[in-house]
Protein backbone atom coordinates (compact mmCIF):
# COMPACT_ATOMS: atom_id res chain seq x y z
CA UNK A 1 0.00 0.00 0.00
CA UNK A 2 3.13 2.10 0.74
CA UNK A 3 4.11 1.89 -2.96
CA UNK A 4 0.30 2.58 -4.21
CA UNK A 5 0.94 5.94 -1.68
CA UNK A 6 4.48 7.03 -3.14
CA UNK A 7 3.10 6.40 -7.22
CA UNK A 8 -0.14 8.54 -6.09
CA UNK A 9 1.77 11.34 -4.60
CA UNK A 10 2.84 13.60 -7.85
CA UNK A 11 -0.73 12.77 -9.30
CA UNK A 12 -1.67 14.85 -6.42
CA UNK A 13 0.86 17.32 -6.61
CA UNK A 14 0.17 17.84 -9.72
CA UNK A 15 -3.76 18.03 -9.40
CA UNK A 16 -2.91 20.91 -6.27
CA UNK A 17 -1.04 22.81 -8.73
CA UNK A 18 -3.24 23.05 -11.74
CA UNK A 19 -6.59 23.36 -9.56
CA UNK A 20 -9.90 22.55 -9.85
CA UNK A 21 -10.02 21.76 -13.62
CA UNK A 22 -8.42 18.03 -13.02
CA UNK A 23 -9.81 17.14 -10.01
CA UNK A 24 -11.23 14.11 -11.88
CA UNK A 25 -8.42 13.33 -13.21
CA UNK A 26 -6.94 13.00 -9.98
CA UNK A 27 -10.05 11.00 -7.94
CA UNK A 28 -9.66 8.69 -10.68
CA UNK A 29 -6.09 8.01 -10.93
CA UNK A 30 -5.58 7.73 -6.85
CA UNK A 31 -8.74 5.24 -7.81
CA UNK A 32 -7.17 3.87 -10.16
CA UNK A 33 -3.87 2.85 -8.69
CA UNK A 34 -5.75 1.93 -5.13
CA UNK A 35 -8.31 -0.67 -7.16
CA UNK A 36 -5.39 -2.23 -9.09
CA UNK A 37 -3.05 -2.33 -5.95
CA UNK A 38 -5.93 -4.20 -4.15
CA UNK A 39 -6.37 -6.45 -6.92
CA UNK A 40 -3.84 -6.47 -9.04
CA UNK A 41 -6.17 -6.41 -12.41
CA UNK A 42 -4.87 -3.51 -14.43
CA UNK A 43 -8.64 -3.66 -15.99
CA UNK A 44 -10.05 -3.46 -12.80
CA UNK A 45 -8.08 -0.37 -12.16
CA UNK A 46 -8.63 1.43 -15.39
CA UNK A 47 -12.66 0.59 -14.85
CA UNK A 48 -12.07 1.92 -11.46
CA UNK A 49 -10.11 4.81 -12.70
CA UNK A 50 -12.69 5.89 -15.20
CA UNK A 51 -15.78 5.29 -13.62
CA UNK A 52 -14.26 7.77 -10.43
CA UNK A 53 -13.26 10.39 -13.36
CA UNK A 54 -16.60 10.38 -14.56
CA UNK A 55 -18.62 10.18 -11.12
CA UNK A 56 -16.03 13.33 -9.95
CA UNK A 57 -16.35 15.50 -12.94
CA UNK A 58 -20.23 15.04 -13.33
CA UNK A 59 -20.79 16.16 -9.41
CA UNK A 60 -17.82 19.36 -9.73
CA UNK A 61 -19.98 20.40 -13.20
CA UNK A 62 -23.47 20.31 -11.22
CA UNK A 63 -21.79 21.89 -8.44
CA UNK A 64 -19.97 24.50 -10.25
CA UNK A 65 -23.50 24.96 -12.28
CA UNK A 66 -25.51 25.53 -9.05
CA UNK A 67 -23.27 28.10 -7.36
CA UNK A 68 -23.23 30.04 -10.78
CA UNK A 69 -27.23 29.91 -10.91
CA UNK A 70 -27.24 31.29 -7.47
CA UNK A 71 -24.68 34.15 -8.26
CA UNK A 72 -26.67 34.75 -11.26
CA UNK A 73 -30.06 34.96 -9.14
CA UNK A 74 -28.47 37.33 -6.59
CA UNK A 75 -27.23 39.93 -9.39
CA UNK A 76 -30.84 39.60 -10.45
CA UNK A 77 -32.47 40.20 -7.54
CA UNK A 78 -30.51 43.58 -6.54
CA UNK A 79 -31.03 44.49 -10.16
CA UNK A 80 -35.14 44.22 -9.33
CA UNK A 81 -34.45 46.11 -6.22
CA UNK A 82 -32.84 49.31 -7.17
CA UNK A 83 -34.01 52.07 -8.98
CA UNK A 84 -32.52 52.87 -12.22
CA UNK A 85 -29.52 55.32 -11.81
CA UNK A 86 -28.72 53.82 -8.95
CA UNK A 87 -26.22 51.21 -7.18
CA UNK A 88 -26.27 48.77 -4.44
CA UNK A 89 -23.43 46.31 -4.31
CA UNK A 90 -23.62 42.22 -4.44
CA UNK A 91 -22.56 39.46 -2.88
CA UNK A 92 -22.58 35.72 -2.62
CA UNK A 93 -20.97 33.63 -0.49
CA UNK A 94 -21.14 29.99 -0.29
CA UNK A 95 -21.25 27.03 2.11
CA UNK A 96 -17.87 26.09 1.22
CA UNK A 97 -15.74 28.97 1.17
CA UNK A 98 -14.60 29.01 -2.61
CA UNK A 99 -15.14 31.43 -5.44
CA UNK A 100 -16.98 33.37 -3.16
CA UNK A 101 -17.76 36.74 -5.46
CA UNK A 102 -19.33 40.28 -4.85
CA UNK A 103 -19.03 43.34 -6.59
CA UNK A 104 -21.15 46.44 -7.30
CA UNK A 105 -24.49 46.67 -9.50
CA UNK A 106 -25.74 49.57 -11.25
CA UNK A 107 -28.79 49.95 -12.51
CA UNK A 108 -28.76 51.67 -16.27
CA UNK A 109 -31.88 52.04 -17.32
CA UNK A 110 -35.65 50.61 -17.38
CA UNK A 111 -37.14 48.69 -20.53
CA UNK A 112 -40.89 48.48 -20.06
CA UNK A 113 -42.99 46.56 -22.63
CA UNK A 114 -46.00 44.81 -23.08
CA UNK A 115 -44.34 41.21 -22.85
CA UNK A 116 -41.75 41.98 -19.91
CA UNK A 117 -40.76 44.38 -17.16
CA UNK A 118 -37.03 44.71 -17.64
CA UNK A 119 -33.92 46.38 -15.93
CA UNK A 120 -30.67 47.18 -17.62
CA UNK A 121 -27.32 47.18 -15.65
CA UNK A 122 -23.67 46.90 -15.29
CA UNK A 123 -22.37 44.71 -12.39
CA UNK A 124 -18.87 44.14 -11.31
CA UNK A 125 -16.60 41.14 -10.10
CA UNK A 126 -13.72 42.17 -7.46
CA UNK A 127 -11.35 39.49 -7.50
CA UNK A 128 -7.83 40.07 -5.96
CA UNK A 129 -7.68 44.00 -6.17
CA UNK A 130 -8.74 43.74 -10.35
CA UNK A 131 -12.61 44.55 -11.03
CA UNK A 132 -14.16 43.93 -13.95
CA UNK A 133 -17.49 45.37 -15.25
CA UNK A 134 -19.87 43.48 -17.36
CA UNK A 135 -23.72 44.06 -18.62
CA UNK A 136 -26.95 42.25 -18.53
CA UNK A 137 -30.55 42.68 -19.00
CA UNK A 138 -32.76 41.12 -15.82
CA UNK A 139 -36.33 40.88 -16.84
CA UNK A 140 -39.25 39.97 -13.53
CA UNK A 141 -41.10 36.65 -13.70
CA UNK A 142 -43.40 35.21 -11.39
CA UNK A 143 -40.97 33.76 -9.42
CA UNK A 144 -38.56 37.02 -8.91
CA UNK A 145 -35.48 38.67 -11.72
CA UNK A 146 -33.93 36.49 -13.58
CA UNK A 147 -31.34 36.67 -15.99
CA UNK A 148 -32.60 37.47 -19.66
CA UNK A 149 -30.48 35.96 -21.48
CA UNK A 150 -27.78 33.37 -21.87
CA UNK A 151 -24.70 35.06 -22.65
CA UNK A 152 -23.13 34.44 -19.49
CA UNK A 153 -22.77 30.94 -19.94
CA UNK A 154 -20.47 32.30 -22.73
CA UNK A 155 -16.57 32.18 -21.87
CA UNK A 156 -16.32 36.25 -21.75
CA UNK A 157 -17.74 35.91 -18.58
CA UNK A 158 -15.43 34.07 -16.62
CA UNK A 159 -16.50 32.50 -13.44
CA UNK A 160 -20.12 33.31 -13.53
CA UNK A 161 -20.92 31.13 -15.99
C-alpha cells in the first residue's frame, strides 16, 4: 500500500497545482492505482479509474452549475431592487468557502414593454484587487429577476458562468 501511496503522490501534486479543472483526473487516478493495488487487475483499475473520473467530474460540473445559478439569481435580484440610476453592491458567499464573489451593481436604465418588465445594468466582479465590469438585461417573472439571457454561460464571462 506504501508503494500505491508514493506512485499517487505527484498525481496529487500535480492536481494541487493546476486546480480545480483536473480534479477528476486526480479521484480517478488515486482510484485507479488503489483498485489495481488491491487487486492487481490492471482492468479493474482502469474501470475503477474511469468510472471515479466520470462520477467526480459530473458532481464538480453540477456543483460549479448551481453556485453560478445562485450568483446569477443574486445579481438579479438587486437588479429588481434598485431604482434605475442607482447602485447597491452584491454578494454571494457559499457554504464552502470558494469562489466566493461580490461586486457592485448599477442599474442603467428601465425597458418596459408589453411582454416583460425589464432592468438594464452593469455589475462588477472584485477578484484580488482587479474589477471587472460586465452588462446584462434582468427581466421579472413570477418567481422574482432572472437573468434574460444566456450570454453568461459564454466564456467572456469568466467565473459566472
Amino acid at each position: 500500500m506504501r508503494a500505491a501511496a508514493r506512485a499517487a503522490l505527484p498525481v496529487i501534486v500535480a492536481a494541487a497545482l493546476s486546480g480545480c479543472s483536473s480534479v477528476g483526473d486526480v479521484a480517478g487516478a488515486v482510484a485507479g492505482v488503489a483498485a489495481g493495488t488491491a487487486s492487481a487487475n490492471p482492468a479493474v483499475a482502469i474501470g475503477v479509474a474511469i468510472g471515479v473520473k466520470a462520477a467526480t467530474d459530473a458532481t464538480a460540473k453540477y456543483v460549479f452549475r448551481t453556485w453560478h445559478t445562485a450568483e446569477q439569481d443574486s445579481i438579479a435580484a438587486i437588479i429588481g431592487t434598485t431604482p434605475p440610476g442607482t447602485a447597491a453592491p452584491w454578494e454571494i458567499r457559499h457554504r464552502i468557502p470558494y469562489e466566493n464573489r461580490q461586486g457592485t451593481v448599477r442599474v442603467v436604465r428601465e425597458i418596459r414593454s408589453a411582454l416583460a418588465d425589464c432592468r438594464e445594468a452593469l455589475f462588477s466582479v472584485e477578484e484580488d484587487k482587479e474589477t471587472r465590469w460586465f452588462q446584462v438585461v434582468a427581466c421579472r417573472q413570477e418567481t422574482g429577476w432572472k437573468w434574460a439571457s444566456a450570454e453568461p454561460a459564454v466564456p467572456r464571462w469568466g467565473s459566472l458562468q
